[in-house]
N, C-alpha and C. Protein backbone atom coordinates (compact mmCIF):
# COMPACT_ATOMS: atom_id res chain seq x y z
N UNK A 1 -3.68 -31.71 -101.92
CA UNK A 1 -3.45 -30.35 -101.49
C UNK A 1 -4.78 -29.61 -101.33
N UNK A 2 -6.11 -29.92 -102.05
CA UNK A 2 -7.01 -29.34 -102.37
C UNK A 2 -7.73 -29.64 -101.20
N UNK A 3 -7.61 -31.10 -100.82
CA UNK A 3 -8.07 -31.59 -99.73
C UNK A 3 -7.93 -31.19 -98.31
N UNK A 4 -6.58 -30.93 -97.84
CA UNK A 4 -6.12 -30.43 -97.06
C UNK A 4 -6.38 -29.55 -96.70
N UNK A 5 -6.72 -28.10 -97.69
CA UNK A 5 -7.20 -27.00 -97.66
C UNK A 5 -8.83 -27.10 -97.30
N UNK A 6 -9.45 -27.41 -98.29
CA UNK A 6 -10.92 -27.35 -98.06
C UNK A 6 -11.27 -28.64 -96.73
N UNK A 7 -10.57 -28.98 -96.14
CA UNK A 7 -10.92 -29.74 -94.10
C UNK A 7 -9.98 -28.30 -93.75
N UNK A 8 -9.54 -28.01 -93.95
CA UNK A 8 -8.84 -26.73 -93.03
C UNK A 8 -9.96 -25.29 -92.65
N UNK A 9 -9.83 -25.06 -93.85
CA UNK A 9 -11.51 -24.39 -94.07
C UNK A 9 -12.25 -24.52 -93.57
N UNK A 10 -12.99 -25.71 -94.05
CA UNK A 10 -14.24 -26.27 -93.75
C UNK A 10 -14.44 -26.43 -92.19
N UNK A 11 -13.88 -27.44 -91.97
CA UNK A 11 -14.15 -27.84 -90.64
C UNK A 11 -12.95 -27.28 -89.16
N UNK A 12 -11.75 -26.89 -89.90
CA UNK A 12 -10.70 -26.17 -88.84
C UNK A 12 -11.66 -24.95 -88.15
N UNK A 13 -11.32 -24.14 -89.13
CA UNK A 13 -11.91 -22.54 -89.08
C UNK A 13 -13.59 -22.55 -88.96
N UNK A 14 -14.27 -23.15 -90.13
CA UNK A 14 -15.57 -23.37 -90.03
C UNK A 14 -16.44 -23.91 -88.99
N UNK A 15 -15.75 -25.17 -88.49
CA UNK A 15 -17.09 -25.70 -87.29
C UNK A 15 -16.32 -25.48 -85.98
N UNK A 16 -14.87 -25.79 -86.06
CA UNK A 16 -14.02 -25.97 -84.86
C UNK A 16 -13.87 -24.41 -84.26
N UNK A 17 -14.30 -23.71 -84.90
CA UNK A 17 -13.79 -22.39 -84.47
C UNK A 17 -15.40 -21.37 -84.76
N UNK A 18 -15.81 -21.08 -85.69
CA UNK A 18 -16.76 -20.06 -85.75
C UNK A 18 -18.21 -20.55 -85.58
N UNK A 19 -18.33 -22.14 -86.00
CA UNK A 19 -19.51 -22.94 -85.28
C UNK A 19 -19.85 -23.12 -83.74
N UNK A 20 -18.56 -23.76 -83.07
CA UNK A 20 -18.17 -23.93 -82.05
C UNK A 20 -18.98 -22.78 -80.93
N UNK A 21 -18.28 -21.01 -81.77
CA UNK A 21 -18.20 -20.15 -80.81
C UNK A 21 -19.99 -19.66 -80.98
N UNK A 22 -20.99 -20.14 -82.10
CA UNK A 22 -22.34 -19.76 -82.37
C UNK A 22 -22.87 -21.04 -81.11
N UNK A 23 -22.38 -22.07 -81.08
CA UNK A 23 -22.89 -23.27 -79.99
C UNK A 23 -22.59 -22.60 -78.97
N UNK A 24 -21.91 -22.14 -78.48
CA UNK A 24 -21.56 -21.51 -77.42
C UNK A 24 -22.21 -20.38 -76.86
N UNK A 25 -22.19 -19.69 -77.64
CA UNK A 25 -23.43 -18.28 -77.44
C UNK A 25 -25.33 -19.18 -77.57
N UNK A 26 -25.10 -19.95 -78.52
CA UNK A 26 -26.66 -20.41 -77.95
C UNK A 26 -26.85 -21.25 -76.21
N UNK A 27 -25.82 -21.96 -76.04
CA UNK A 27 -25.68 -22.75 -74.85
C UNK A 27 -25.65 -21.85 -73.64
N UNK A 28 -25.12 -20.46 -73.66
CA UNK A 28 -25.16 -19.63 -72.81
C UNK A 28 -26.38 -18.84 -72.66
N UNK A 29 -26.76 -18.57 -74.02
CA UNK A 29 -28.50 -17.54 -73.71
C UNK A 29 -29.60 -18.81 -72.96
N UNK A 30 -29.30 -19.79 -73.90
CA UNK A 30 -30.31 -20.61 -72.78
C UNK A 30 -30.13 -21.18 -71.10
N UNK A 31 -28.58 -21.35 -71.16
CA UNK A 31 -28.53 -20.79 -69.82
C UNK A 31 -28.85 -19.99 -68.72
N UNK A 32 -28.85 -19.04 -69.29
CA UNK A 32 -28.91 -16.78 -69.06
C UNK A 32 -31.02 -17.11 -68.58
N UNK A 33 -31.33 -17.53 -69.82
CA UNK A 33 -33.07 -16.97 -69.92
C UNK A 33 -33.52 -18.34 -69.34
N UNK A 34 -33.41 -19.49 -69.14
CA UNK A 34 -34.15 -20.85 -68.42
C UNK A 34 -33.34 -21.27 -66.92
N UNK A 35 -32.06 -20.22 -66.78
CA UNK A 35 -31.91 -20.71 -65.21
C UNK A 35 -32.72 -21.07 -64.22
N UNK A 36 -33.18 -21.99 -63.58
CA UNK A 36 -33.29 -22.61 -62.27
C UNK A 36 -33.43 -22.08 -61.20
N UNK A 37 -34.40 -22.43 -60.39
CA UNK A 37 -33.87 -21.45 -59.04
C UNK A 37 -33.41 -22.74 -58.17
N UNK A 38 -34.24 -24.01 -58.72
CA UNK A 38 -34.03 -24.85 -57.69
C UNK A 38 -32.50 -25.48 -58.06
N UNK A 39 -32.09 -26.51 -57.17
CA UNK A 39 -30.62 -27.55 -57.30
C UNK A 39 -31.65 -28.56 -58.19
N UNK A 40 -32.71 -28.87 -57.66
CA UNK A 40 -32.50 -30.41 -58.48
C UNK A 40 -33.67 -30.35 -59.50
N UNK A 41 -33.53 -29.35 -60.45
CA UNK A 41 -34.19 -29.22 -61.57
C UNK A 41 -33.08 -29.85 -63.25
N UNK A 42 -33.54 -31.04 -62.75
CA UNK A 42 -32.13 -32.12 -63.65
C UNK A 42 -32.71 -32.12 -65.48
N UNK A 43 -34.44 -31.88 -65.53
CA UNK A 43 -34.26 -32.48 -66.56
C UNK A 43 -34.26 -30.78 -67.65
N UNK A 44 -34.45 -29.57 -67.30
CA UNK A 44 -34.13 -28.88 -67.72
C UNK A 44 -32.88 -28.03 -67.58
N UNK A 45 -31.73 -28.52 -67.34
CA UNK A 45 -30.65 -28.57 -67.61
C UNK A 45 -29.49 -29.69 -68.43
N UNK A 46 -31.07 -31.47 -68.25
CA UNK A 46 -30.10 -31.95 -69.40
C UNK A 46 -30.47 -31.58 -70.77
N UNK A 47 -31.69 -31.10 -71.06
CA UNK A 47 -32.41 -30.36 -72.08
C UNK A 47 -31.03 -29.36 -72.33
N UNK A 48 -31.12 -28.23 -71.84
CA UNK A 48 -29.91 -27.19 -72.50
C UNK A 48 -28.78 -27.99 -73.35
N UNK A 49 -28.43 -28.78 -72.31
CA UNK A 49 -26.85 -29.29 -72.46
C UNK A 49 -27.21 -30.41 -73.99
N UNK A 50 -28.47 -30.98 -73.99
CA UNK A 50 -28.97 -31.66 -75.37
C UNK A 50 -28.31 -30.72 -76.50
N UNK A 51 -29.31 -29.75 -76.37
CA UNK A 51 -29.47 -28.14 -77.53
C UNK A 51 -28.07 -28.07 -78.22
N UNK A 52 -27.28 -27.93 -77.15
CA UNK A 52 -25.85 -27.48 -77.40
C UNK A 52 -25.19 -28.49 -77.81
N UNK A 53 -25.39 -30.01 -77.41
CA UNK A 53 -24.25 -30.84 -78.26
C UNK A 53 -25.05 -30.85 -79.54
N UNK A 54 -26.19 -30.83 -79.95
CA UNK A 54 -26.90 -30.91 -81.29
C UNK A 54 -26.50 -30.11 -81.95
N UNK A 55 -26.55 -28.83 -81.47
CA UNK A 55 -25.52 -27.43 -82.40
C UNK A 55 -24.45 -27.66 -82.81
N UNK A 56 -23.74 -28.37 -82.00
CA UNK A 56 -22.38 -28.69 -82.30
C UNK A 56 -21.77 -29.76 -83.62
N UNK A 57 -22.94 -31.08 -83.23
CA UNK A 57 -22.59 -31.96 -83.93
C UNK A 57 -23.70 -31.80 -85.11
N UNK A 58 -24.69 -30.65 -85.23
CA UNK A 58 -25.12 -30.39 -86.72
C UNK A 58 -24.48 -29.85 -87.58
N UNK A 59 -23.10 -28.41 -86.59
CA UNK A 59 -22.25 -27.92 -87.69
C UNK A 59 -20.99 -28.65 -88.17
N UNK A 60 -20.66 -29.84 -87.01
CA UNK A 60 -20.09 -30.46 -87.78
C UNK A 60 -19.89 -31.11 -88.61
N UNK A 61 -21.39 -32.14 -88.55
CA UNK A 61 -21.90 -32.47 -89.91
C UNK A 61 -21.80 -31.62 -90.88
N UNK A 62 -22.74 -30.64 -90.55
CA UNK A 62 -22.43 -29.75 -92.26
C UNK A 62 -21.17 -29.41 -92.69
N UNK A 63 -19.91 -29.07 -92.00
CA UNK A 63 -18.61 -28.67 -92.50
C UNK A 63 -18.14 -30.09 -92.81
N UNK A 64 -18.49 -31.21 -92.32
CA UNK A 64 -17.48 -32.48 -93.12
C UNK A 64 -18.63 -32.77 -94.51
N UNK A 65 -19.52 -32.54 -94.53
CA UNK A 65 -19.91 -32.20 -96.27
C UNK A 65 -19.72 -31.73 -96.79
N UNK A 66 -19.51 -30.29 -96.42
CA UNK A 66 -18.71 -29.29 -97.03
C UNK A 66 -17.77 -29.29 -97.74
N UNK A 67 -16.95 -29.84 -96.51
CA UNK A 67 -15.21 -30.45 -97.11
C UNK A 67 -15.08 -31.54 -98.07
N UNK A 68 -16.40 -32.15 -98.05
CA UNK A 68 -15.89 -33.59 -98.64
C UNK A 68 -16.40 -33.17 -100.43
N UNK A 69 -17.14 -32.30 -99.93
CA UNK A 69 -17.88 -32.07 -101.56
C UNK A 69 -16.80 -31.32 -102.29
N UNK A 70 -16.37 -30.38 -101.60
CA UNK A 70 -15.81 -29.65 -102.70
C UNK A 70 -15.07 -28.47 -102.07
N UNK A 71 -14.02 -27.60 -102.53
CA UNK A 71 -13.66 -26.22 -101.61
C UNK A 71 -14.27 -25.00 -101.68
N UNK A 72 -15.30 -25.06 -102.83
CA UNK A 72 -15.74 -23.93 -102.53
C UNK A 72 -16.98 -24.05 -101.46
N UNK A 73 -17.64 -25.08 -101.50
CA UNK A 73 -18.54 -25.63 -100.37
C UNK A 73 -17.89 -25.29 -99.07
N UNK A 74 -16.92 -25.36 -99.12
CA UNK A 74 -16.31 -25.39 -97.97
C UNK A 74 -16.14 -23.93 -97.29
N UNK A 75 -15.66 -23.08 -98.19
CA UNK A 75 -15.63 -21.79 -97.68
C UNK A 75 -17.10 -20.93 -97.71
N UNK A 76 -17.99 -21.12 -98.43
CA UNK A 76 -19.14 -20.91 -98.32
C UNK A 76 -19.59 -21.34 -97.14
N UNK A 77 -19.59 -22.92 -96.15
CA UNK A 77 -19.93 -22.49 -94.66
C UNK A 77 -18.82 -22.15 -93.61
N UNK A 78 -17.91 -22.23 -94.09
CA UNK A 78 -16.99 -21.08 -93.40
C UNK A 78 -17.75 -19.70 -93.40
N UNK A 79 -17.86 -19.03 -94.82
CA UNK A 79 -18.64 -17.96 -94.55
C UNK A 79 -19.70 -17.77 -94.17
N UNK A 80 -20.92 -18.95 -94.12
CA UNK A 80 -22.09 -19.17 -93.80
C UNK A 80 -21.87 -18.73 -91.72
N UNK A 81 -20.99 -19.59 -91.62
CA UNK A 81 -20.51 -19.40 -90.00
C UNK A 81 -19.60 -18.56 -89.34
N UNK A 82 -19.50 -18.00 -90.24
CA UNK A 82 -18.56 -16.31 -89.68
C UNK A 82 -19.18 -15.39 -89.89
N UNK A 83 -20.28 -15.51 -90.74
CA UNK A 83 -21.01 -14.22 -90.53
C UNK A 83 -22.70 -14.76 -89.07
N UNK A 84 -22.90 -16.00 -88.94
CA UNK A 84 -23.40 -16.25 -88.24
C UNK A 84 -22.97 -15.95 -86.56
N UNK A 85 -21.71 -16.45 -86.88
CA UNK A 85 -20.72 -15.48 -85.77
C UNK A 85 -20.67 -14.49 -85.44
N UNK A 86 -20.59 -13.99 -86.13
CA UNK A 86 -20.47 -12.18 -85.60
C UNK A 86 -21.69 -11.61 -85.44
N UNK A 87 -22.31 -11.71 -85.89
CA UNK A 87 -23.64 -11.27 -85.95
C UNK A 87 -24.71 -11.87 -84.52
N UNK A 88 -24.68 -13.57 -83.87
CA UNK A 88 -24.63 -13.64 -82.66
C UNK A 88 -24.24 -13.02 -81.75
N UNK A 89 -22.75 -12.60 -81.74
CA UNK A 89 -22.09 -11.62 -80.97
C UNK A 89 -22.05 -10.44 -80.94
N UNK A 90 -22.14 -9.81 -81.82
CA UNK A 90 -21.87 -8.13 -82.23
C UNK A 90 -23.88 -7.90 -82.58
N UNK A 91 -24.89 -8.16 -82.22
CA UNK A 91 -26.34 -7.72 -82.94
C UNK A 91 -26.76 -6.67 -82.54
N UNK A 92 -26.41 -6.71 -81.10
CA UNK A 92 -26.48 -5.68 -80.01
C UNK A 92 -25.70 -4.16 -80.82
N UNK A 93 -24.81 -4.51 -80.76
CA UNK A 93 -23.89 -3.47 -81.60
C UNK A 93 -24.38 -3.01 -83.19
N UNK A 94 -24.74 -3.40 -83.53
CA UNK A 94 -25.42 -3.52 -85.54
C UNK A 94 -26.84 -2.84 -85.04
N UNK A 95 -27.34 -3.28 -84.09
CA UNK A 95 -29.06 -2.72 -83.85
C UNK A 95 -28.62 -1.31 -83.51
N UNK A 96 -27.94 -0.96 -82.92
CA UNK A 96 -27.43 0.40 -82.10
C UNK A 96 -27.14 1.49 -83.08
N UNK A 97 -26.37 0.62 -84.33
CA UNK A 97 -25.47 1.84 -85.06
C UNK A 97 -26.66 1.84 -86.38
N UNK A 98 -27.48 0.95 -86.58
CA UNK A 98 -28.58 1.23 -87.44
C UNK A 98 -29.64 1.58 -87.09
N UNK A 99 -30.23 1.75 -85.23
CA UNK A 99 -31.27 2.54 -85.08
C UNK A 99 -31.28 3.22 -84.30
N UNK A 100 -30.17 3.61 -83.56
CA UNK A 100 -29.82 4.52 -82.82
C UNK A 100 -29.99 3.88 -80.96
C-alpha cells in the first residue's frame, strides 16, 4: 500500500506530471532564444531536442529513487518539482508582485 502510494507520488504526479511540464518549459525557451533562421541547421536542433530528453530522463531517474527509497523521499521531489513548476511558469508573475 505504501508502495503504491509513494510511485504515485513520486513518479505519477512528480516526474510524469510536474517534471514533465519543467522539461517542457526548458525545451521551449531554448527553442524561443536559439531558433534558426536557416532549414538545415540539423545539429543545433538535435542539441535542443538532446537537453530535453536529458531533463526528462534525469527527473525520472530521480523520482524512481525517490519512490524506491522511501515515501517521504518521494513527496519531497514531488515538492522539490512543484515548486520548480510553478515558479518556471508563474516568475514573471512573482518578479512583478515583488518589484513592481
Amino acid at each position: 500500500r505504501e508502495a503504491l502510494l509513494s510511485h504515485f507520488i513520486g513518479v505519477v504526479i512528480g516526474a510524469q506530471l510536474c517534471w514533465f511540464l519543467v522539461s517542457l518549459k526548458l525545451g521551449f525557451a531554448l527553442c524561443y532564444r536559439f531558433a534558426s533562421r536557416s532549414r538545415l541547421d540539423l545539429v543545433k536542433t538535435l542539441l535542443i531536442f538532446l537537453v530535453f530528453v536529458s531533463c526528462v530522463v534525469f527527473g525520472t531517474a530521480l523520482a524512481t529513487i525517490a519512490y524506491t527509497s522511501s515515501l517521504n523521499a518521494a513527496i519531497a521531489f514531488t515538492s522539490g518539482a512543484m515548486l520548480i513548476a510553478v515558479f518556471s511558469f508563474e516568475w514573471r508573475r512573482i518578479w512583478r508582485l515583488r518589484y513592481g
